[in-house]
PDB file of N, CA and C in Angstrom:
ATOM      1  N   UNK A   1      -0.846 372.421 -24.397  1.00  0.00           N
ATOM      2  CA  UNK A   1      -0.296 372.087 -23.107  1.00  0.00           C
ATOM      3  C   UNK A   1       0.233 373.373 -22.480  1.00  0.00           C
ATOM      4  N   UNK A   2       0.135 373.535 -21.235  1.00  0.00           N
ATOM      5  CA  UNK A   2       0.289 374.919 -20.210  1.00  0.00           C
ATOM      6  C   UNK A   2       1.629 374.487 -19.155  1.00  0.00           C
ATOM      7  N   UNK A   3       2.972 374.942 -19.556  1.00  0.00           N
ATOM      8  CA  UNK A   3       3.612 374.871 -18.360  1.00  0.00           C
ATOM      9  C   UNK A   3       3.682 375.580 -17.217  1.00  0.00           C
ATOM     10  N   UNK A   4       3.635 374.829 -16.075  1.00  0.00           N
ATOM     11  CA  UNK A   4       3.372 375.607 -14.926  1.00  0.00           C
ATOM     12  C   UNK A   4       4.542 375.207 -13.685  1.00  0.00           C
ATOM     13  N   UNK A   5       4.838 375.670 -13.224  1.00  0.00           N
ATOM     14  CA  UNK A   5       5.955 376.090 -12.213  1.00  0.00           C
ATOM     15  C   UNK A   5       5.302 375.839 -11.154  1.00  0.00           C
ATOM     16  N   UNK A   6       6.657 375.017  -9.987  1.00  0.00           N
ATOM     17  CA  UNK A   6       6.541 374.242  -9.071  1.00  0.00           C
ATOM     18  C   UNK A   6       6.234 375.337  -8.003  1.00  0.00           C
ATOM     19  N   UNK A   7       4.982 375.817  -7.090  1.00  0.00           N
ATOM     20  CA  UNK A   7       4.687 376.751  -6.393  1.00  0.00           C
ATOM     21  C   UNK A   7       5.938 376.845  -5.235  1.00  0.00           C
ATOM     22  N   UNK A   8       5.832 378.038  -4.726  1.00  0.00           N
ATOM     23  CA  UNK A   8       6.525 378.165  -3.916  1.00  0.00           C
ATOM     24  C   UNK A   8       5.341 377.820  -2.367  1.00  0.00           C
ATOM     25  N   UNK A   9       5.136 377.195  -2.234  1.00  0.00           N
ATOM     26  CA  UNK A   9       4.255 377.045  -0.937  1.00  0.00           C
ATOM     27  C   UNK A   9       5.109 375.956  -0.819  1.00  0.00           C
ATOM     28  N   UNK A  10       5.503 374.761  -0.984  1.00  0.00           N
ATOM     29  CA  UNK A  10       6.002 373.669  -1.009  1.00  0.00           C
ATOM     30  C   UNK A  10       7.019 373.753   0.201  1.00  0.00           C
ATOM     31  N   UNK A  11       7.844 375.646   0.266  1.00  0.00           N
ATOM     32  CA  UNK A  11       8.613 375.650   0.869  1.00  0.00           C
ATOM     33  C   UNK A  11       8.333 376.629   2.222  1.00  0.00           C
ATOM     34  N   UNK A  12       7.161 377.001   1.958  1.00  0.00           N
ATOM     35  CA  UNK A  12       6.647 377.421   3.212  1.00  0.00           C
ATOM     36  C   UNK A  12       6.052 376.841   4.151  1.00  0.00           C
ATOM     37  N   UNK A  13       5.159 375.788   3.894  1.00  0.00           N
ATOM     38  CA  UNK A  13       4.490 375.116   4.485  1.00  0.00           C
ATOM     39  C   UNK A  13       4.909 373.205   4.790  1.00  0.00           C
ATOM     40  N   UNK A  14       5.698 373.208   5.209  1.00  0.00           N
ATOM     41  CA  UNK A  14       6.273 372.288   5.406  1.00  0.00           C
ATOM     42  C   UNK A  14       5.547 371.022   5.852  1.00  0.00           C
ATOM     43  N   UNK A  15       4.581 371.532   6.631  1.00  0.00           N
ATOM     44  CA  UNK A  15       3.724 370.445   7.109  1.00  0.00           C
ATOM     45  C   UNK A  15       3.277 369.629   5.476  1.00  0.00           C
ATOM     46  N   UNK A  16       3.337 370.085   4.173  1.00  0.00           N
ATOM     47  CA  UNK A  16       3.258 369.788   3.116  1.00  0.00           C
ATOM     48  C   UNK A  16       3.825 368.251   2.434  1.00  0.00           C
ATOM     49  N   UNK A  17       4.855 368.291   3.286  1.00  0.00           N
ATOM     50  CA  UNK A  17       5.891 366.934   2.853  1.00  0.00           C
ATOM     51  C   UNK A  17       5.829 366.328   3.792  1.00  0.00           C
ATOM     52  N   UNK A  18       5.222 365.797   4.642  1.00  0.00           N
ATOM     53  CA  UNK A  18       4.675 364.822   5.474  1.00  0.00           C
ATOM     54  C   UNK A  18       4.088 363.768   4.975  1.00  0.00           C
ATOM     55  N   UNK A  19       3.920 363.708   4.114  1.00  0.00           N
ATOM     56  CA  UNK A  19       3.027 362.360   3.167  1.00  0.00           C
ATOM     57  C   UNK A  19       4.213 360.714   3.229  1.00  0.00           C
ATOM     58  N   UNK A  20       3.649 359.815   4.264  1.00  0.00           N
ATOM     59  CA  UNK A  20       4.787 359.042   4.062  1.00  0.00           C
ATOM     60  C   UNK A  20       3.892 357.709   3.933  1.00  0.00           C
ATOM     61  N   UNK A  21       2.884 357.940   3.187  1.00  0.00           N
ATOM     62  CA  UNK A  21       1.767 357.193   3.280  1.00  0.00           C
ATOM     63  C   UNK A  21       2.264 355.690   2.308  1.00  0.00           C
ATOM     64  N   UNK A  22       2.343 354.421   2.774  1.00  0.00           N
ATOM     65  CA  UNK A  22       2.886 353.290   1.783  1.00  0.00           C
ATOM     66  C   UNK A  22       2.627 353.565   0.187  1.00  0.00           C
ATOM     67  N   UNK A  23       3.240 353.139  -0.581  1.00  0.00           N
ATOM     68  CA  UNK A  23       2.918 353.159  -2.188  1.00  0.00           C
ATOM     69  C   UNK A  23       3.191 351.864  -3.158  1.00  0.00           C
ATOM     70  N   UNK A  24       3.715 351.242  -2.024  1.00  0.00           N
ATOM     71  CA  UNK A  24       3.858 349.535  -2.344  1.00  0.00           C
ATOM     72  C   UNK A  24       2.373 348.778  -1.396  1.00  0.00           C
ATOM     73  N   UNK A  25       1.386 348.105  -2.219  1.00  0.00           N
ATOM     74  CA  UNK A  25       0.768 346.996  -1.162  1.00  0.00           C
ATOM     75  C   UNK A  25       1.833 345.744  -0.178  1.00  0.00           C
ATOM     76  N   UNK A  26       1.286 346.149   0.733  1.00  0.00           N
ATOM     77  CA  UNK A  26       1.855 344.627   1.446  1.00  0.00           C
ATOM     78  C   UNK A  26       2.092 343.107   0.493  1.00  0.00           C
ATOM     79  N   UNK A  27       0.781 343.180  -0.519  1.00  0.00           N
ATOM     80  CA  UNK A  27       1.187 341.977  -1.669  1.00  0.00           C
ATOM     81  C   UNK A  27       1.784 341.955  -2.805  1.00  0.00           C
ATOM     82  N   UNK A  28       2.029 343.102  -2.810  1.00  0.00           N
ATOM     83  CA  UNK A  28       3.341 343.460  -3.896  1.00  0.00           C
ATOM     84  C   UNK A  28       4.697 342.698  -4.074  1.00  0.00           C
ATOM     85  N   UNK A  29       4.743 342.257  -5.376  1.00  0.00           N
ATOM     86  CA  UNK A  29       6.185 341.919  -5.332  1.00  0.00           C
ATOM     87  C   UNK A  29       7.505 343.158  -4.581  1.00  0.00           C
ATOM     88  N   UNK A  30       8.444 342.432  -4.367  1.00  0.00           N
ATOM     89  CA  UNK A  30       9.581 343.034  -3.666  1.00  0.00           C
ATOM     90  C   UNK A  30      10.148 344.290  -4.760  1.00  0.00           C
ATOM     91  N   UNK A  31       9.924 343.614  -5.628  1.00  0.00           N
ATOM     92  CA  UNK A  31      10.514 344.759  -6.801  1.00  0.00           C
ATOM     93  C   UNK A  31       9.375 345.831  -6.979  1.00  0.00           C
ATOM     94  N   UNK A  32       8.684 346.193  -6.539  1.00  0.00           N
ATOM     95  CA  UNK A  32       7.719 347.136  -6.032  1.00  0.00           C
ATOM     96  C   UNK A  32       8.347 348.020  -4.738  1.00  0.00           C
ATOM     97  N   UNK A  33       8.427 347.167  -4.129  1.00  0.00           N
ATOM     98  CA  UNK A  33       8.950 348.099  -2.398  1.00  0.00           C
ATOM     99  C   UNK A  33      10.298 348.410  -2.801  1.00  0.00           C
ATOM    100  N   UNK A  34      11.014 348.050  -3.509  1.00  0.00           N
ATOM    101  CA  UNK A  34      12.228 348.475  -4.375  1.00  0.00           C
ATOM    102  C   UNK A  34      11.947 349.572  -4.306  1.00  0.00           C
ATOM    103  N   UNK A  35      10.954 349.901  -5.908  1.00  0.00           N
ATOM    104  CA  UNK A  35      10.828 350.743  -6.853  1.00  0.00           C
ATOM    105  C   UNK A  35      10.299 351.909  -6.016  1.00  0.00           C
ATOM    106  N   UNK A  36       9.125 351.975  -4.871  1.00  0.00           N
ATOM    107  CA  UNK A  36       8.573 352.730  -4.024  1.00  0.00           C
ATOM    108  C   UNK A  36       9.217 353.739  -2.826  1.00  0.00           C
ATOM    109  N   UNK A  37      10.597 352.622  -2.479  1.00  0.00           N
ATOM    110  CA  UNK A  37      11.362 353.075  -1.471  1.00  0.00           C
ATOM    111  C   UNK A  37      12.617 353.808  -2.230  1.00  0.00           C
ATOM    112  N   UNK A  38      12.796 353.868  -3.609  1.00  0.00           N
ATOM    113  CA  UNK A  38      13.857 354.579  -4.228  1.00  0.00           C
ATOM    114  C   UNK A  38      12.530 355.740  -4.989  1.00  0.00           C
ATOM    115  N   UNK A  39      11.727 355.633  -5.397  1.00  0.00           N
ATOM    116  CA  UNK A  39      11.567 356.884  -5.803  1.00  0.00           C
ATOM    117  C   UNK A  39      10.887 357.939  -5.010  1.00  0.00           C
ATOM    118  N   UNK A  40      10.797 357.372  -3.495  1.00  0.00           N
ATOM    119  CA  UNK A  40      10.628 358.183  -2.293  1.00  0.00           C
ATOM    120  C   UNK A  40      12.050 359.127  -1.685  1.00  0.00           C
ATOM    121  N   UNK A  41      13.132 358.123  -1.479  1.00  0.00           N
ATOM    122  CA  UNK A  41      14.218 358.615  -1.407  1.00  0.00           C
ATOM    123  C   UNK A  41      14.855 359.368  -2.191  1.00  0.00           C
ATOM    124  N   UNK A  42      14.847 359.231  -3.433  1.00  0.00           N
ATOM    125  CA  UNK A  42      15.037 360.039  -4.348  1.00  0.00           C
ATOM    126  C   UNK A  42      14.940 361.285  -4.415  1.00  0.00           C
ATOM    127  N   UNK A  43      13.806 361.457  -3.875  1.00  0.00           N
ATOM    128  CA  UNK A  43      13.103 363.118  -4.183  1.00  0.00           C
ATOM    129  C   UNK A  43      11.872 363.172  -5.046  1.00  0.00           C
ATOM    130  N   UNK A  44      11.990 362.012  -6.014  1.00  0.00           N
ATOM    131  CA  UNK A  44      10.938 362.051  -7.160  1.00  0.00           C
ATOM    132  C   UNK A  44       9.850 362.153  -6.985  1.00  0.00           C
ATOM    133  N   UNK A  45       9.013 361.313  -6.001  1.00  0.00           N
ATOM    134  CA  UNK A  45       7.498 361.369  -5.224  1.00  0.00           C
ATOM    135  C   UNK A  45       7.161 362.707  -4.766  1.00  0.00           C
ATOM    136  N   UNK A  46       8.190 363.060  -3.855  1.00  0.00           N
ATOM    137  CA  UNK A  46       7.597 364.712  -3.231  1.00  0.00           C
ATOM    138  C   UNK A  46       7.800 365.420  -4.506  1.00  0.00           C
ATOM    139  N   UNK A  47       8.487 365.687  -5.583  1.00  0.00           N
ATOM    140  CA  UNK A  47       8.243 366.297  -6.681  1.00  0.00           C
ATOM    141  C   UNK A  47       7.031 365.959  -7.297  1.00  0.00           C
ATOM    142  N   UNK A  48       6.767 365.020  -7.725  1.00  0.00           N
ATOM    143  CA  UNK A  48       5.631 364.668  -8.368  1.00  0.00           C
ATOM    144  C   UNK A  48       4.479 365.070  -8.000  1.00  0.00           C
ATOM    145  N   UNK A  49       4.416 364.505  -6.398  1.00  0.00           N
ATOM    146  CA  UNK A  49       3.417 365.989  -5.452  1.00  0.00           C
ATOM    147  C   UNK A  49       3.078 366.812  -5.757  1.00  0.00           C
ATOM    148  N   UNK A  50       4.576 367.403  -5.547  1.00  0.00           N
ATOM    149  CA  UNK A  50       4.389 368.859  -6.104  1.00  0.00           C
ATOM    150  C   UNK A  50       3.869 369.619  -7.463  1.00  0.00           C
ATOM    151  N   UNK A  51       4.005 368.754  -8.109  1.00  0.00           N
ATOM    152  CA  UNK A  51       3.686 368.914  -9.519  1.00  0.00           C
ATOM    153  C   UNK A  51       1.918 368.663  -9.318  1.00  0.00           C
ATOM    154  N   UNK A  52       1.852 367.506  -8.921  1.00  0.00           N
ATOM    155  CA  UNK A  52      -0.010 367.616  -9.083  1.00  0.00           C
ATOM    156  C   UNK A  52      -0.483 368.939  -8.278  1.00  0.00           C
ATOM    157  N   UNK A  53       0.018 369.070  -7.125  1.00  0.00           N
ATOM    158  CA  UNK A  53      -0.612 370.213  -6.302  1.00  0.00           C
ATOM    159  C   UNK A  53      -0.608 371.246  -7.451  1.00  0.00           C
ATOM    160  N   UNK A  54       0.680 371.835  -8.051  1.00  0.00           N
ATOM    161  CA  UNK A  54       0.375 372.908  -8.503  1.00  0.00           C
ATOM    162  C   UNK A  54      -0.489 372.763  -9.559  1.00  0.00           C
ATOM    163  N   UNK A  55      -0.447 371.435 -10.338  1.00  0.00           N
ATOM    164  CA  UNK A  55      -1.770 371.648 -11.119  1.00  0.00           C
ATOM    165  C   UNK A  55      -2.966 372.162 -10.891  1.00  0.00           C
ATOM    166  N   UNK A  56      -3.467 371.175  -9.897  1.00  0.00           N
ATOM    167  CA  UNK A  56      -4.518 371.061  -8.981  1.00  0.00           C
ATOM    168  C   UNK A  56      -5.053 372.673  -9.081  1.00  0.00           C
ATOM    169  N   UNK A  57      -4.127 373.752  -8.672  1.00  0.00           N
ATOM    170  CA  UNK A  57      -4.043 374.965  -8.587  1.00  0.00           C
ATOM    171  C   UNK A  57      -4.211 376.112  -9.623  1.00  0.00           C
ATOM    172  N   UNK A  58      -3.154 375.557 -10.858  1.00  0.00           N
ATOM    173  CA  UNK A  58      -3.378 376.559 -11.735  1.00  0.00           C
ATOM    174  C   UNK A  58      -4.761 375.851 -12.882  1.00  0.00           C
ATOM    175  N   UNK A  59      -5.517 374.437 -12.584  1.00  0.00           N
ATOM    176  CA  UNK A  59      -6.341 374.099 -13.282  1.00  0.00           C
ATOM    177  C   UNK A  59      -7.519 373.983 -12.167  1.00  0.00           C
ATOM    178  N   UNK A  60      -8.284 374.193 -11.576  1.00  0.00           N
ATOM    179  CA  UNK A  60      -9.212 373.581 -10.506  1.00  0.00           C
ATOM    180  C   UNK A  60     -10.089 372.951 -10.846  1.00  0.00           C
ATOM    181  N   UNK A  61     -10.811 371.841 -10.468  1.00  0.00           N
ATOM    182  CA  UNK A  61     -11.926 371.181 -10.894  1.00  0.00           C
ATOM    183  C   UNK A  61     -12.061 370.595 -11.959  1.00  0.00           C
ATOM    184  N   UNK A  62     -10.552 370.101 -12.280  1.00  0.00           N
ATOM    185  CA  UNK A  62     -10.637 369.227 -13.407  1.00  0.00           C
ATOM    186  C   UNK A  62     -10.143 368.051 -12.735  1.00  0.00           C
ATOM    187  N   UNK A  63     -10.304 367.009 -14.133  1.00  0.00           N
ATOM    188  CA  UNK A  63     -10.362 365.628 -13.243  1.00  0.00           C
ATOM    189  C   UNK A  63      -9.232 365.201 -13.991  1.00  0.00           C
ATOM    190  N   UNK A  64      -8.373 363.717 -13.577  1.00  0.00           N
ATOM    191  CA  UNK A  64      -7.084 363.856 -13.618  1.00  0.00           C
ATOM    192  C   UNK A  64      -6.527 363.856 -15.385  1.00  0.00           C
ATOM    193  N   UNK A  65      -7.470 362.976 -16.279  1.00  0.00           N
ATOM    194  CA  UNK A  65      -7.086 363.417 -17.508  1.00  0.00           C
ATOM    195  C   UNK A  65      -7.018 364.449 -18.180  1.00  0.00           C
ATOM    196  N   UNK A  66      -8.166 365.762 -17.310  1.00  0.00           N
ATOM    197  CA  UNK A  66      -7.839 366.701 -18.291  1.00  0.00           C
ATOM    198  C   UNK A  66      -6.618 367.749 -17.431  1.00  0.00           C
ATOM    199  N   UNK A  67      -6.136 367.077 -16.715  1.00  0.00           N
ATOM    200  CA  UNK A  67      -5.569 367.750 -15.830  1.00  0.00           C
ATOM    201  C   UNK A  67      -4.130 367.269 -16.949  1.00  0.00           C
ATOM    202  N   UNK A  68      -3.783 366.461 -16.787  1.00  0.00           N
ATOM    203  CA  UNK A  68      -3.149 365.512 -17.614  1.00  0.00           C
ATOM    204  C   UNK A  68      -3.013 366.312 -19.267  1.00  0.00           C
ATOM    205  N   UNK A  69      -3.621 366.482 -19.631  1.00  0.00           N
ATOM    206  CA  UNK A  69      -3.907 367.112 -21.312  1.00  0.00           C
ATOM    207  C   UNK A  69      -3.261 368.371 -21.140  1.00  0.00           C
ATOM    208  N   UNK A  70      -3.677 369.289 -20.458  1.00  0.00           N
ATOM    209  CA  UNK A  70      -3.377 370.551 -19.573  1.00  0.00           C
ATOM    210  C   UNK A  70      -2.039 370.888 -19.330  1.00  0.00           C
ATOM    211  N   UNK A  71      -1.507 369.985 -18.655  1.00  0.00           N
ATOM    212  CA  UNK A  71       0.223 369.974 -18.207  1.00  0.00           C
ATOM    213  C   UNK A  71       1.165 369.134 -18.511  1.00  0.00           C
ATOM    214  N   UNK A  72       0.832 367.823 -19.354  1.00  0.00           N
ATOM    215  CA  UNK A  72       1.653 367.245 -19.707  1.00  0.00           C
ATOM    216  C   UNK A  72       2.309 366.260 -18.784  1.00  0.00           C
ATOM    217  N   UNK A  73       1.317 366.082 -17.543  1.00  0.00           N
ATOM    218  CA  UNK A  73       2.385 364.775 -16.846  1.00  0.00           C
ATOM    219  C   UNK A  73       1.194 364.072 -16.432  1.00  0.00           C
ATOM    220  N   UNK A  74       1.852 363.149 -16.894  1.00  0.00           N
ATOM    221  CA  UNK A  74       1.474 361.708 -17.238  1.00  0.00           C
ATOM    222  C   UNK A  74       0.419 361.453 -15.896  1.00  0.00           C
ATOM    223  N   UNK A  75      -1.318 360.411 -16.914  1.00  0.00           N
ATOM    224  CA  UNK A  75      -2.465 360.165 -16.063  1.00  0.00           C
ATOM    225  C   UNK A  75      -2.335 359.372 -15.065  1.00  0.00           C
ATOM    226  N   UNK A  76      -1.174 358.777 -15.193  1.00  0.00           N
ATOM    227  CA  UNK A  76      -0.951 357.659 -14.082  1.00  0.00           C
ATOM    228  C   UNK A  76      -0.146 357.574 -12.913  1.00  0.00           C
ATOM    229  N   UNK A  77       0.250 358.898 -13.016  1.00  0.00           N
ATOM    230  CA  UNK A  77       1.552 359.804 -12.081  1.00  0.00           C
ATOM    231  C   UNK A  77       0.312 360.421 -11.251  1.00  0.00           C
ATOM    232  N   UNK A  78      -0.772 361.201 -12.132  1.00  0.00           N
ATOM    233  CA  UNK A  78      -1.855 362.001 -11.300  1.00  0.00           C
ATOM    234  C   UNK A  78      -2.175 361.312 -10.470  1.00  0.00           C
ATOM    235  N   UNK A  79      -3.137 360.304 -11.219  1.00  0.00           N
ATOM    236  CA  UNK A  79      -3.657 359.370 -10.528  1.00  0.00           C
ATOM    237  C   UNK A  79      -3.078 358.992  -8.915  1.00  0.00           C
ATOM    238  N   UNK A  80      -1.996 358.655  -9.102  1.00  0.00           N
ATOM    239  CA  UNK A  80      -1.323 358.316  -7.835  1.00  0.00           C
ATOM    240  C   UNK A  80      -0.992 359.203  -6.970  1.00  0.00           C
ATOM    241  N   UNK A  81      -0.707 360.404  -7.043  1.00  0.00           N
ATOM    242  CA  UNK A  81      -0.315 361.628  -6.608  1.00  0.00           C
ATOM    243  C   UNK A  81      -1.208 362.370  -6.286  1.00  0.00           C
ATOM    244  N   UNK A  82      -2.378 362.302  -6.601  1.00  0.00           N
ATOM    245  CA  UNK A  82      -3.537 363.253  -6.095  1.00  0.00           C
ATOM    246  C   UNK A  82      -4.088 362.896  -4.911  1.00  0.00           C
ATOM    247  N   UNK A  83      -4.381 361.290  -4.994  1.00  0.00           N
ATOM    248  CA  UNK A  83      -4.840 361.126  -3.042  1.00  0.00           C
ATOM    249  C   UNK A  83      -3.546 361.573  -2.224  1.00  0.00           C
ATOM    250  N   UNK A  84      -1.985 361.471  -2.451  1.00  0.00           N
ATOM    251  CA  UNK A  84      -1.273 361.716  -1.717  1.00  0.00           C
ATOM    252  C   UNK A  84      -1.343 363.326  -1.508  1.00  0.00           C
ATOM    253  N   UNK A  85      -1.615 364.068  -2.311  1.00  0.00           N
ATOM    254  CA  UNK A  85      -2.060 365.664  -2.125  1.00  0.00           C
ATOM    255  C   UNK A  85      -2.796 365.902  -0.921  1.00  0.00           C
ATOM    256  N   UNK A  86      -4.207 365.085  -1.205  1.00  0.00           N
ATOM    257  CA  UNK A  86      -5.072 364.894  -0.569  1.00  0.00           C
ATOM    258  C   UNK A  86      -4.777 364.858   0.896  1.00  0.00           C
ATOM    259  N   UNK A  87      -3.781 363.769   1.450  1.00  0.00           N
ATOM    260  CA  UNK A  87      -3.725 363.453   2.231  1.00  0.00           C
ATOM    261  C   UNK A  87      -2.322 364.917   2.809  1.00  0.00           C
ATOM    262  N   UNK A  88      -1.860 365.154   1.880  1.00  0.00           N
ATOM    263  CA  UNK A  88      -1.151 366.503   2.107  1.00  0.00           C
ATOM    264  C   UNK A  88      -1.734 367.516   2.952  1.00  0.00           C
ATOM    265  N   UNK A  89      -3.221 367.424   2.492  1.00  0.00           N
ATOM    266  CA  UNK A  89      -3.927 368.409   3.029  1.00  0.00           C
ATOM    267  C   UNK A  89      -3.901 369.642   1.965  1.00  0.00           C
ATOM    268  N   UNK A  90      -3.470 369.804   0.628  1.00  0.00           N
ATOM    269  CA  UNK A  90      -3.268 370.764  -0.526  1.00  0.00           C
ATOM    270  C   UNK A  90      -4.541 370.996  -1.144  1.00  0.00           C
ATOM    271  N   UNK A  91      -4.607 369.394  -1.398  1.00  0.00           N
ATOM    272  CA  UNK A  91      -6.298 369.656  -2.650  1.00  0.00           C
ATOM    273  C   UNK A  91      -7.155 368.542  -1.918  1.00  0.00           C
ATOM    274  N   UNK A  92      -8.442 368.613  -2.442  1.00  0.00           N
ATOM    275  CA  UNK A  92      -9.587 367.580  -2.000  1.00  0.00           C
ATOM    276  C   UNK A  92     -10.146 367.421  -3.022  1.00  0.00           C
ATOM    277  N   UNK A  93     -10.874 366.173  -3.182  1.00  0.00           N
ATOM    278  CA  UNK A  93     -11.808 365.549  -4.273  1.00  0.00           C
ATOM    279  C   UNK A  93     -12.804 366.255  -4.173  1.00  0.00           C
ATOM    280  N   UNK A  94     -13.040 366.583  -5.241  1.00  0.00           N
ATOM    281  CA  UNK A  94     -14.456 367.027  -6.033  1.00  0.00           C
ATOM    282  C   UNK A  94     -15.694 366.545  -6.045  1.00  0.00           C
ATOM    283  N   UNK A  95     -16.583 366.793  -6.826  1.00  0.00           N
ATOM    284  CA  UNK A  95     -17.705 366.006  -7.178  1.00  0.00           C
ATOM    285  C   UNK A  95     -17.361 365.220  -8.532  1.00  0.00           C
ATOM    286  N   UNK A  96     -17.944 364.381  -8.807  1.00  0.00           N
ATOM    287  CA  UNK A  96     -17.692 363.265 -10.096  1.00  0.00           C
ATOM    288  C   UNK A  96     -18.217 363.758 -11.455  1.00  0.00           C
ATOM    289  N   UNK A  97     -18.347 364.149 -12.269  1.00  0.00           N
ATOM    290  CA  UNK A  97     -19.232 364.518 -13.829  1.00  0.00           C
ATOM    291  C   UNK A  97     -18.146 364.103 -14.632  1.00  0.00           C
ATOM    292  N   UNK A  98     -19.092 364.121 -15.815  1.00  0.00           N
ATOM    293  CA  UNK A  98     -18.175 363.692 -17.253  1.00  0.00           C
ATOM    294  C   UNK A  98     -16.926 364.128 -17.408  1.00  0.00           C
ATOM    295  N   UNK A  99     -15.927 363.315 -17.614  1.00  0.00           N
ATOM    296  CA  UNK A  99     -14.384 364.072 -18.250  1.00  0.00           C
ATOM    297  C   UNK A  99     -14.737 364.892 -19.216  1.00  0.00           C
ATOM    298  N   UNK A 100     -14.038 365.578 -20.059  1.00  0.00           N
ATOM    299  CA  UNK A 100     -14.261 366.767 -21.013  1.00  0.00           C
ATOM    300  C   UNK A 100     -13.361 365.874 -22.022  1.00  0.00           C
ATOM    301  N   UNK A 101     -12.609 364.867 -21.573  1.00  0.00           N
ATOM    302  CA  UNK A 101     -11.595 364.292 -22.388  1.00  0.00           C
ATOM    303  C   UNK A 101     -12.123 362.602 -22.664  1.00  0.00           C
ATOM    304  N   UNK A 102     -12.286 362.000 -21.674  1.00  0.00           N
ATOM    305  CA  UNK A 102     -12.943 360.393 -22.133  1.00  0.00           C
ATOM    306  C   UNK A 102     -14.368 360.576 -22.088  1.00  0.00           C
ATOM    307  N   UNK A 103     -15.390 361.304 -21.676  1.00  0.00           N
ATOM    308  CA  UNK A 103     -16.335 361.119 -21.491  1.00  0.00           C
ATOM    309  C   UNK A 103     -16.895 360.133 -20.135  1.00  0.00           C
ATOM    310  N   UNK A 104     -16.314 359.711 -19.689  1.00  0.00           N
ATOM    311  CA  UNK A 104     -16.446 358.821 -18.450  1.00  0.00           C
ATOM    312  C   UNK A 104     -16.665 359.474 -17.355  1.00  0.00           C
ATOM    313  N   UNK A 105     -17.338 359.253 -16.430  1.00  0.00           N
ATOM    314  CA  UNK A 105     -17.013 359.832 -15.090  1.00  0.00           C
ATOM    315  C   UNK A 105     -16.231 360.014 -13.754  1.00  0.00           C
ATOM    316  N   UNK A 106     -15.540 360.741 -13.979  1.00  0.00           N
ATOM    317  CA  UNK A 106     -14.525 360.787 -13.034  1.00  0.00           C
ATOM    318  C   UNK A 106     -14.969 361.810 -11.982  1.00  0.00           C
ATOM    319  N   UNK A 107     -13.804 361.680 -11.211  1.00  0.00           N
ATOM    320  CA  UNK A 107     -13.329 362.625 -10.030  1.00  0.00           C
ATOM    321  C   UNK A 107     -13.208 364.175 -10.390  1.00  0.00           C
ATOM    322  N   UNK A 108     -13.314 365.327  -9.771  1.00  0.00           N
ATOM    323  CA  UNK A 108     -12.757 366.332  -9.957  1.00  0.00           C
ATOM    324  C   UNK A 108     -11.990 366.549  -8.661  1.00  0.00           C
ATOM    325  N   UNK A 109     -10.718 367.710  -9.054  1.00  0.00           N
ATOM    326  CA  UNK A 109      -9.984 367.651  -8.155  1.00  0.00           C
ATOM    327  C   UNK A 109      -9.595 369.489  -7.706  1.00  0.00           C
ATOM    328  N   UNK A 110      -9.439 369.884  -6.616  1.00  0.00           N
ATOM    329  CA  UNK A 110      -9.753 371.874  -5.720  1.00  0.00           C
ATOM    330  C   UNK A 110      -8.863 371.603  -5.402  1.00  0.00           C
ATOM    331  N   UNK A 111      -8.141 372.882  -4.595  1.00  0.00           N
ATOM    332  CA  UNK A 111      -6.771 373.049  -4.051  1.00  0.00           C
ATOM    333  C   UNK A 111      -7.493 373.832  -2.953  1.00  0.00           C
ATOM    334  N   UNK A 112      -6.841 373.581  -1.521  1.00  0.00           N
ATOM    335  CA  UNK A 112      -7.401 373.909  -0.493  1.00  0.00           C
ATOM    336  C   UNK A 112      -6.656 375.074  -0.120  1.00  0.00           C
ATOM    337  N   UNK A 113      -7.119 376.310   0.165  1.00  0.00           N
ATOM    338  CA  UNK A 113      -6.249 376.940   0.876  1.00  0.00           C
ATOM    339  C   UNK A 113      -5.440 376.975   2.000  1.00  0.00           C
ATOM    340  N   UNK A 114      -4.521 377.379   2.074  1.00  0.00           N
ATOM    341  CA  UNK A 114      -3.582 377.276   3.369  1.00  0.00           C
ATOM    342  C   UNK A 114      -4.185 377.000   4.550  1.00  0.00           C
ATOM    343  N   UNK A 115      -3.915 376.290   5.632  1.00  0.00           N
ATOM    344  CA  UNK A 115      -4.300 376.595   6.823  1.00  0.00           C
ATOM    345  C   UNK A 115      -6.354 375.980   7.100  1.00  0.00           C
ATOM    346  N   UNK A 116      -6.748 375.324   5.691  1.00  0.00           N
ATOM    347  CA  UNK A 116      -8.026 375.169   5.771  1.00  0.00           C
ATOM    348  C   UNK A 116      -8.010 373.543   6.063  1.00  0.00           C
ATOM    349  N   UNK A 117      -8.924 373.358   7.030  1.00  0.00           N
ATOM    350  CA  UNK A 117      -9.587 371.966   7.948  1.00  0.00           C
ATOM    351  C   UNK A 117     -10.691 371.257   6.896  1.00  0.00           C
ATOM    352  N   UNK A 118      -9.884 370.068   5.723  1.00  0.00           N
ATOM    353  CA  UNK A 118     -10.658 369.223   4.940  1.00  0.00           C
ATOM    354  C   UNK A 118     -10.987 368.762   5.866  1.00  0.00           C
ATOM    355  N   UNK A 119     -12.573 367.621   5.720  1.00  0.00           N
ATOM    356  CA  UNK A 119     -12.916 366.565   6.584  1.00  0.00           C
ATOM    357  C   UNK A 119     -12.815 365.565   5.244  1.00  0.00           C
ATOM    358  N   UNK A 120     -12.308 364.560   5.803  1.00  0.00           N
ATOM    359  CA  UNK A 120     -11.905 363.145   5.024  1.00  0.00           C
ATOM    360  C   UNK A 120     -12.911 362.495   4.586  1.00  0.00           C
TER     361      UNK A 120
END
């Protein structure tokens, strides 16, 4: 496992923490929009962000388990945190090939440079 440090772009680029994208479904129990609206407020979500972005960064083109193996936070945190990247405008989805870790086919996941125009 590789520890890696929360980039400092986070605090340059502000347009970065704009992500206020729902994380509860509309059919979600209430104790969901609970759980969604406190670990937004919190701070915890934009950390967690932050944490995939910099993965995203110091690993490129890996997909979220081996990303996961790599840094030590948890596949189901990625999972959730990487379209919100996405939508950050930080990293973009990849092309799909075998995990290196389940063998399955997944996603791979790039880190976009600053200032660069993903198309969705």
């Amino acid at each position: 496992m590789t520890t890696i440090r929360q980039e400092t772009f986070w605090d340059r680029d502000q347009s970065l923490r704009l992500v206020d994208t729902p994380i509860a479904r509309s059919s979600d129990p209430e104790s969901s929009h609970r759980a969604a609206a406190e670990l937004t407020a919190s701070g915890r979500r934009g950390q967690q962000i932050a944490q995939t972005i910099a993965a995203v960064r110091a690993f490129p083109g890996k997909t979220s388990q081996e990303l996961s193996d790599k840094t030590g936070i948890c596949r189901f945190v990625l999972a959730r945190r990487l379209p919100e990247a996405v939508t950050a405008g930080a990293i973009a989805k990849g092309q799909q090939r075998p995990c290196s870790v389940t063998g399955k086919l997944a996603l791979t996941w790039w880190p976009v440079d600053p200032g660069m125009k993903v198309a969705a």
